[in-house]
N, C-alpha and C. Protein backbone atom coordinates (compact mmCIF):
# COMPACT_ATOMS: atom_id res chain seq x y z
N UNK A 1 -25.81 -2.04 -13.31
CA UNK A 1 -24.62 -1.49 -12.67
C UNK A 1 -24.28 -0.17 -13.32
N UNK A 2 -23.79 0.87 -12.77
CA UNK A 2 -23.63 1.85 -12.91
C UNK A 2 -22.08 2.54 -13.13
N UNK A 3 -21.07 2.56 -14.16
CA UNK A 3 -20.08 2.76 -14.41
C UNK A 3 -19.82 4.65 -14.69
N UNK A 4 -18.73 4.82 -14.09
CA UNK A 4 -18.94 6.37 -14.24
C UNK A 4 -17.15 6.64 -13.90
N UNK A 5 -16.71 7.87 -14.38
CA UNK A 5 -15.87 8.74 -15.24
C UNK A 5 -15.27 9.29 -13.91
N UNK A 6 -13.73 9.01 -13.81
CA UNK A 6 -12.29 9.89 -13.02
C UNK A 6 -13.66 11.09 -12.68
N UNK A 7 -14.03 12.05 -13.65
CA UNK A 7 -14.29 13.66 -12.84
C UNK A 7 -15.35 13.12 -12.47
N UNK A 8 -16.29 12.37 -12.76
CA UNK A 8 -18.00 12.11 -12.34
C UNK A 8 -17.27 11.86 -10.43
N UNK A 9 -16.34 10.83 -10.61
CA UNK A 9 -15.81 10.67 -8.75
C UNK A 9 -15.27 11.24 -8.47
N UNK A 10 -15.04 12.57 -9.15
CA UNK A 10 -13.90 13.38 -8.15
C UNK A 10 -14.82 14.67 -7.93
N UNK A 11 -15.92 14.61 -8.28
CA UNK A 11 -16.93 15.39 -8.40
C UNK A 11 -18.18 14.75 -7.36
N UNK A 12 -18.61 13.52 -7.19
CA UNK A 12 -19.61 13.32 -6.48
C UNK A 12 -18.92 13.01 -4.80
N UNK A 13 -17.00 12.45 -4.48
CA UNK A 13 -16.51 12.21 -3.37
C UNK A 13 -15.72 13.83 -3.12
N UNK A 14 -15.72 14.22 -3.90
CA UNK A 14 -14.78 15.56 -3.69
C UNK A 14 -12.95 15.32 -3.21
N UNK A 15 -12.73 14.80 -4.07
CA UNK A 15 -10.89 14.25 -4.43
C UNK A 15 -10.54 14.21 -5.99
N UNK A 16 -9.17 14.90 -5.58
CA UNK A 16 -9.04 15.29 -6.91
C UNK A 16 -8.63 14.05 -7.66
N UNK A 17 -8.92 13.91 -9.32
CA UNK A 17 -8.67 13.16 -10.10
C UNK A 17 -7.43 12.32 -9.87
N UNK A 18 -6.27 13.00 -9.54
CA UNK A 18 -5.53 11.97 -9.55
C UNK A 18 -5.76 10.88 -8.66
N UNK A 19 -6.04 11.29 -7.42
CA UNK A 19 -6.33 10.31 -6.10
C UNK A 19 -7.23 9.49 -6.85
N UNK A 20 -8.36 9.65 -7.61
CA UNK A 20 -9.24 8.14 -8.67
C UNK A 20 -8.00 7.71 -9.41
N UNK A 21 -7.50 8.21 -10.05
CA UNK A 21 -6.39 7.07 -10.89
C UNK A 21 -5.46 6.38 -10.10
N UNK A 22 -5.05 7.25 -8.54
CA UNK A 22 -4.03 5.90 -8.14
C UNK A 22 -4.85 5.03 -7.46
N UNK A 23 -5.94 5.57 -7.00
CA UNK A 23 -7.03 4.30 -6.29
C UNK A 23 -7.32 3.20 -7.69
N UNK A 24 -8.04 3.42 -8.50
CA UNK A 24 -8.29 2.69 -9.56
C UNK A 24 -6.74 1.90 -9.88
N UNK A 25 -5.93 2.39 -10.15
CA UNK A 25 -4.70 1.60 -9.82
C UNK A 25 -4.39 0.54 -9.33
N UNK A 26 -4.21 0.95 -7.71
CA UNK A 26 -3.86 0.27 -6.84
C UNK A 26 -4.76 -0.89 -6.56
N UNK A 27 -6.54 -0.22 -6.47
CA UNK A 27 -7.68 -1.40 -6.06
C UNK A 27 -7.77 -2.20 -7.30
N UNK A 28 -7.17 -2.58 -8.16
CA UNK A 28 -7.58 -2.43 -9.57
C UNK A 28 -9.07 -2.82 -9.68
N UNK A 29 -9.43 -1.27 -9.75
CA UNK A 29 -10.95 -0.91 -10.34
C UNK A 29 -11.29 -1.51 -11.39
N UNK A 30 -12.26 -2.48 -11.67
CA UNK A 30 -12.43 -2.87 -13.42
C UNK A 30 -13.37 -1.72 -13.86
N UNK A 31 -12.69 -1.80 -15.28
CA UNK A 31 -12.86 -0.38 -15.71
C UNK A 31 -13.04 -1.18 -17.22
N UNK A 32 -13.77 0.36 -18.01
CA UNK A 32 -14.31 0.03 -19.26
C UNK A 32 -14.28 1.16 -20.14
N UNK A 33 -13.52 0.89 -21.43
CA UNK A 33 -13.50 2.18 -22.82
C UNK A 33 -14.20 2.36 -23.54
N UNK A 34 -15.46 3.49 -23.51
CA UNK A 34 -15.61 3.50 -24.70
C UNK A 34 -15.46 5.20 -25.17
N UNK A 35 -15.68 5.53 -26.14
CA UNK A 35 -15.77 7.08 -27.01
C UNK A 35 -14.32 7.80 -26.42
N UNK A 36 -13.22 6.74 -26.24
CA UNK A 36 -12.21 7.53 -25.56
C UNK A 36 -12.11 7.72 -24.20
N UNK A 37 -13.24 7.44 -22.94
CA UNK A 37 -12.96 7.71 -22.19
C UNK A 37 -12.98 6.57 -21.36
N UNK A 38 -13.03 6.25 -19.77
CA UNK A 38 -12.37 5.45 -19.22
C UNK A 38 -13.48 5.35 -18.10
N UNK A 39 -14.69 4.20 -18.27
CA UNK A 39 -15.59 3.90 -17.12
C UNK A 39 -14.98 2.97 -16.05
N UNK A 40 -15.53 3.55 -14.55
CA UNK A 40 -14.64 2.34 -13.90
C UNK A 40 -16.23 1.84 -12.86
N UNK A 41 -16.26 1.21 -12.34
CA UNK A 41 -17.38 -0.21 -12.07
C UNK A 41 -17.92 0.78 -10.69
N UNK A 42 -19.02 1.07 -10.42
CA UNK A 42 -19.42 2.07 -9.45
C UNK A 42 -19.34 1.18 -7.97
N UNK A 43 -19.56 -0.15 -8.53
CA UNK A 43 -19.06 -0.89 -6.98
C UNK A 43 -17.58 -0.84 -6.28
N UNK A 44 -16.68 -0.88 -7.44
CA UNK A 44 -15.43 -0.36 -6.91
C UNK A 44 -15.24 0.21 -6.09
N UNK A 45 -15.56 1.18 -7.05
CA UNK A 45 -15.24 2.96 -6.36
C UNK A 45 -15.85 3.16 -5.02
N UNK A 46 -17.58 2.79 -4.75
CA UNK A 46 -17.84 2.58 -3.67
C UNK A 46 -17.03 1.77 -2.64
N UNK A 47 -16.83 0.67 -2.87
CA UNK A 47 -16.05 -0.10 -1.43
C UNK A 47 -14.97 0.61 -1.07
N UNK A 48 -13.97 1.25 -2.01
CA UNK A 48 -12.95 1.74 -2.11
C UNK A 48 -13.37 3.29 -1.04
N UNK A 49 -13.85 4.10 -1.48
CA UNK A 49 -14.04 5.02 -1.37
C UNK A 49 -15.16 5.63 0.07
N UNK A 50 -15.86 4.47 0.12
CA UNK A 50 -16.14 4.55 1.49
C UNK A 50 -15.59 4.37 2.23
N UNK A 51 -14.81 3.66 2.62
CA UNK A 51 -13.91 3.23 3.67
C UNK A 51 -12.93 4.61 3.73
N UNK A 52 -12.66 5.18 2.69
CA UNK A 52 -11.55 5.76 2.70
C UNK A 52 -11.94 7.80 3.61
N UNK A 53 -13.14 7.78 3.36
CA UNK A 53 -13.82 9.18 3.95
C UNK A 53 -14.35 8.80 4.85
N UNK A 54 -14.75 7.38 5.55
CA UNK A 54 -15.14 7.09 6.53
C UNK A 54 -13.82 7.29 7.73
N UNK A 55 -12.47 6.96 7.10
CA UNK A 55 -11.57 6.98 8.03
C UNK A 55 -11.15 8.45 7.96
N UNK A 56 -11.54 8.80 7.24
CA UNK A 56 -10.76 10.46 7.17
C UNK A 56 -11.88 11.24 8.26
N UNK A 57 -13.04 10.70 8.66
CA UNK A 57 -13.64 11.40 9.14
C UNK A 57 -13.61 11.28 10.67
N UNK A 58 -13.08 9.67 10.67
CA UNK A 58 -12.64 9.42 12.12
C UNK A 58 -13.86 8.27 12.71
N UNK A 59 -14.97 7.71 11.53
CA UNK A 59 -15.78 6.82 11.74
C UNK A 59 -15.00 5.14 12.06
C-alpha cells in the first residue's frame, strides 16, 4: 500500500492542500506519522477523490 503526503495530493489531483486536510478530516483518512510528517492511506484518498473530480467534471 502506498501512503503519501497533503502536497504529494495536492500535487498529483491538483487541489490545494487545504481541501486534503478537510477531506482527510471529514472521510477520516487513516493516516500515519513519521519524521514529522503526516502519511494518509492512498486508498483513501483515491475513493475520496475520485468521485470528487469525477463529479466536478460532470461524469
Amino acid at each position: 500500500m502506498r501512503w503519501v503526503t497533503a502536497a504529494d495530493i495536492s500535487s498529483l489531483w491538483g487541489i490545494p492542500t487545504g481541501s486534503v486536510y478537510r477531506h482527510a478530516s471529514t472521510r477520516k483518512w487513516r493516516r500515519r506519522s513519521a519524521s514529522g510528517r503526516t502519511y494518509y492511506h492512498g486508498i483513501d484518498v483515491y475513493e475520496t477523490l475520485d468521485g470528487v473530480t469525477a463529479a466536478a467534471a460532470g461524469r
